[in-house]
N, C-alpha and C. Protein backbone atom coordinates (compact mmCIF):
# COMPACT_ATOMS: atom_id res chain seq x y z
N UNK A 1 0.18 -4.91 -13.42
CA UNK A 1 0.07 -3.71 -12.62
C UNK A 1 -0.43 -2.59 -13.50
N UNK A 2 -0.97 -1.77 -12.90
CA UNK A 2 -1.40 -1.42 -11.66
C UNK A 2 -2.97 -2.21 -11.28
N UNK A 3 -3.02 -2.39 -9.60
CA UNK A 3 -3.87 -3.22 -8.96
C UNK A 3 -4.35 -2.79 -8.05
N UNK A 4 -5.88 -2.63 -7.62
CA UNK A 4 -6.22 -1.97 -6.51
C UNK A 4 -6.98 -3.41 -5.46
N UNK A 5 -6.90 -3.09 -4.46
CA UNK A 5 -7.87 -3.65 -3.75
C UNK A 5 -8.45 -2.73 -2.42
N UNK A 6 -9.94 -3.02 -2.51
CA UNK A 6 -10.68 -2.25 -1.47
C UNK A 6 -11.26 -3.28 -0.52
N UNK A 7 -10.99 -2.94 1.24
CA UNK A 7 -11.15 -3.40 2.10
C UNK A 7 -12.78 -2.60 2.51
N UNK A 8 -13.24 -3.29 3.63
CA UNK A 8 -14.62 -2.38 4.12
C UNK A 8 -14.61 -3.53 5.14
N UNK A 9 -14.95 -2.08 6.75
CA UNK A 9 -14.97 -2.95 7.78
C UNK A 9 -15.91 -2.27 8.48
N UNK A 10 -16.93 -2.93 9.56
CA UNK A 10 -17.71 -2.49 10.48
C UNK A 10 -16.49 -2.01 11.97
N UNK A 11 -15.22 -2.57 12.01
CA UNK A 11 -14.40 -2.31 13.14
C UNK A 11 -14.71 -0.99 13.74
N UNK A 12 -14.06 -0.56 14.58
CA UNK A 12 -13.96 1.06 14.84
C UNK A 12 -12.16 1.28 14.39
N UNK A 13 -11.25 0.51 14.16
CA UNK A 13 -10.10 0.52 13.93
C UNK A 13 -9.83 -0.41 13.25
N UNK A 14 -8.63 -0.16 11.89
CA UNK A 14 -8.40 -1.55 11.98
C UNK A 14 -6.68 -1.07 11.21
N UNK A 15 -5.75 -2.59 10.82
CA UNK A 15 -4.66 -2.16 10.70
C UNK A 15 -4.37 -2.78 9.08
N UNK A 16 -3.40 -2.07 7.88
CA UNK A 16 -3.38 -2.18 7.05
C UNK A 16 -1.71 -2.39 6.78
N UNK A 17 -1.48 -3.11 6.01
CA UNK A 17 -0.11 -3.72 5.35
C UNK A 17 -0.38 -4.22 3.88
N UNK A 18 0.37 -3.57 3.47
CA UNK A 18 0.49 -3.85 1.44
C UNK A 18 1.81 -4.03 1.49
N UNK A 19 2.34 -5.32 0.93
CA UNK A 19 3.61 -5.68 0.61
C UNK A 19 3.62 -5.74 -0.97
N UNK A 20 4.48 -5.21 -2.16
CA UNK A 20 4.38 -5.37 -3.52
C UNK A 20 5.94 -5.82 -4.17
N UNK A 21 5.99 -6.55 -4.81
CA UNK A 21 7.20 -6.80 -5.58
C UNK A 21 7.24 -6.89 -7.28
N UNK A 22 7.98 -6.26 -7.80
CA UNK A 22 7.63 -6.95 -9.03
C UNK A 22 8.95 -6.80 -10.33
N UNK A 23 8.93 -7.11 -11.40
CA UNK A 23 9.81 -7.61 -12.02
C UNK A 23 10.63 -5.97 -12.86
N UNK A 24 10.41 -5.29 -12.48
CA UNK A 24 10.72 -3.62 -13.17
C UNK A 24 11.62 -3.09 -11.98
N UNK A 25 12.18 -2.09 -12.30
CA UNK A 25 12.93 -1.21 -11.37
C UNK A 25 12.90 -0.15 -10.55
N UNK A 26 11.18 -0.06 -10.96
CA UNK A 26 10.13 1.09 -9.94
C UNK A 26 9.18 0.28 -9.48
N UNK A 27 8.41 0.70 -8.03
CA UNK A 27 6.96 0.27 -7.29
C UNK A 27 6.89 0.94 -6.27
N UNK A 28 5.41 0.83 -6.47
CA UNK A 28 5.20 2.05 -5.08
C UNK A 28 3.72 0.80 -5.01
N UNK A 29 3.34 1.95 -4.15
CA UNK A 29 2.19 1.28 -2.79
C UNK A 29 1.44 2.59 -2.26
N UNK A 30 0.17 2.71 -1.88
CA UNK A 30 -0.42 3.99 -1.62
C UNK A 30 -1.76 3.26 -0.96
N UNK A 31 -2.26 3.94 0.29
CA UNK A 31 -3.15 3.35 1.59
C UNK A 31 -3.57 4.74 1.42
N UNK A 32 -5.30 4.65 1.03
CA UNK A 32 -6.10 5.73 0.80
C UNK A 32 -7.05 5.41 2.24
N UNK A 33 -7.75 5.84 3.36
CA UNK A 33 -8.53 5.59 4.51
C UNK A 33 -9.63 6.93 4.24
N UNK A 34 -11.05 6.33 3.45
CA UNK A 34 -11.92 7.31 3.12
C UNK A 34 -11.67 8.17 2.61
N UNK A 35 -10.32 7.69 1.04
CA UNK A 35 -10.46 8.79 0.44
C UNK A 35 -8.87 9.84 0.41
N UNK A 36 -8.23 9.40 1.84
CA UNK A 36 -7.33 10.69 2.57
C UNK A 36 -6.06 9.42 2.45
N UNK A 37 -5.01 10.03 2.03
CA UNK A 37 -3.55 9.20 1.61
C UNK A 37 -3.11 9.14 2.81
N UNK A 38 -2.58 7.96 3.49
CA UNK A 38 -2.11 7.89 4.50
C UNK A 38 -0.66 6.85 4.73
N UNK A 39 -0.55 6.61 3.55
CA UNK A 39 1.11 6.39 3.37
C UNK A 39 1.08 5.90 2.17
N UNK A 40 2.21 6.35 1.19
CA UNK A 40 2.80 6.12 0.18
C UNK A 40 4.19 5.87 0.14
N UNK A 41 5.17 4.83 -1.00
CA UNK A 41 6.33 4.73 -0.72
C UNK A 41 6.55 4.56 -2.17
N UNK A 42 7.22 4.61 -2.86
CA UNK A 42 8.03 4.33 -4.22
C UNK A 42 9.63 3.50 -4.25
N UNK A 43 9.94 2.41 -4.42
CA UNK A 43 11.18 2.18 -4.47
C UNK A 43 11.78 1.93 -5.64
N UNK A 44 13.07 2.06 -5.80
CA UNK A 44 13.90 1.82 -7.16
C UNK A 44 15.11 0.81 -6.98
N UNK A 45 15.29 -0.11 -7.91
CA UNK A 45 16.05 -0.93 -7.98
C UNK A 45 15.84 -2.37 -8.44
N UNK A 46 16.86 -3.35 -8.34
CA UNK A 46 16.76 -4.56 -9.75
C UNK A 46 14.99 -5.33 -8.86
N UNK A 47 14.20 -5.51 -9.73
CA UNK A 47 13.08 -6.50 -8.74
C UNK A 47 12.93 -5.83 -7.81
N UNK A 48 12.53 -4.22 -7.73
CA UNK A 48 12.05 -3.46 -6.63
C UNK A 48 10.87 -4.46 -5.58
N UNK A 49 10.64 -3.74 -4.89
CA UNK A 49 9.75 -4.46 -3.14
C UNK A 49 9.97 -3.12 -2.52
N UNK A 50 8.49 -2.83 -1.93
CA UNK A 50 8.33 -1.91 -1.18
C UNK A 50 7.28 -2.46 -0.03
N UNK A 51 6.81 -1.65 0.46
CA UNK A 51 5.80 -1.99 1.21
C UNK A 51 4.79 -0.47 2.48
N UNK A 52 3.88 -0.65 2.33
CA UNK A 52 2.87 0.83 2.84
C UNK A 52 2.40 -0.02 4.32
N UNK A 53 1.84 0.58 5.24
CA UNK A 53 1.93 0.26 6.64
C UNK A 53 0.88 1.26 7.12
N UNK A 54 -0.38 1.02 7.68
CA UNK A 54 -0.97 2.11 8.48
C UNK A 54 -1.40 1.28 9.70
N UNK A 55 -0.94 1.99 10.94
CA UNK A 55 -1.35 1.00 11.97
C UNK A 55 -2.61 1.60 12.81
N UNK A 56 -3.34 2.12 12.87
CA UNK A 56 -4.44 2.24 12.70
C UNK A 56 -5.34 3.16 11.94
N UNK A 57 -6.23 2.83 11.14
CA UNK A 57 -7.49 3.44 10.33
C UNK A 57 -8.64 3.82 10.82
């Protein structure tokens, strides 16, 4: 970590889910749509897991 991945769609909508887990006691997740933040989350705890959600872009 840290890891990005970029999507690209001809859709007129489409829907986004990032699930992350990992072996530290912080993680977050962040859904950028052209640029503009449209959900971020940070969690804390043993083998944190979070997860970011935009239901439509």
């Amino acid at each position: 970590l840290p890891w990005s991945l970029t999507l690209t769609t001809t859709a007129p909508a489409a829907s986004a889910n990032i699930v992350a887990q990992g072996d530290t006691d912080t993680i977050g997740c962040r859904i950028l749509v052209d640029g503009v933040l449209k959900d971020e989350k940070t969690t804390s705890g043993v083998n944190a897991q979070t997860f970011c959600l935009v239901k439509s872009a």
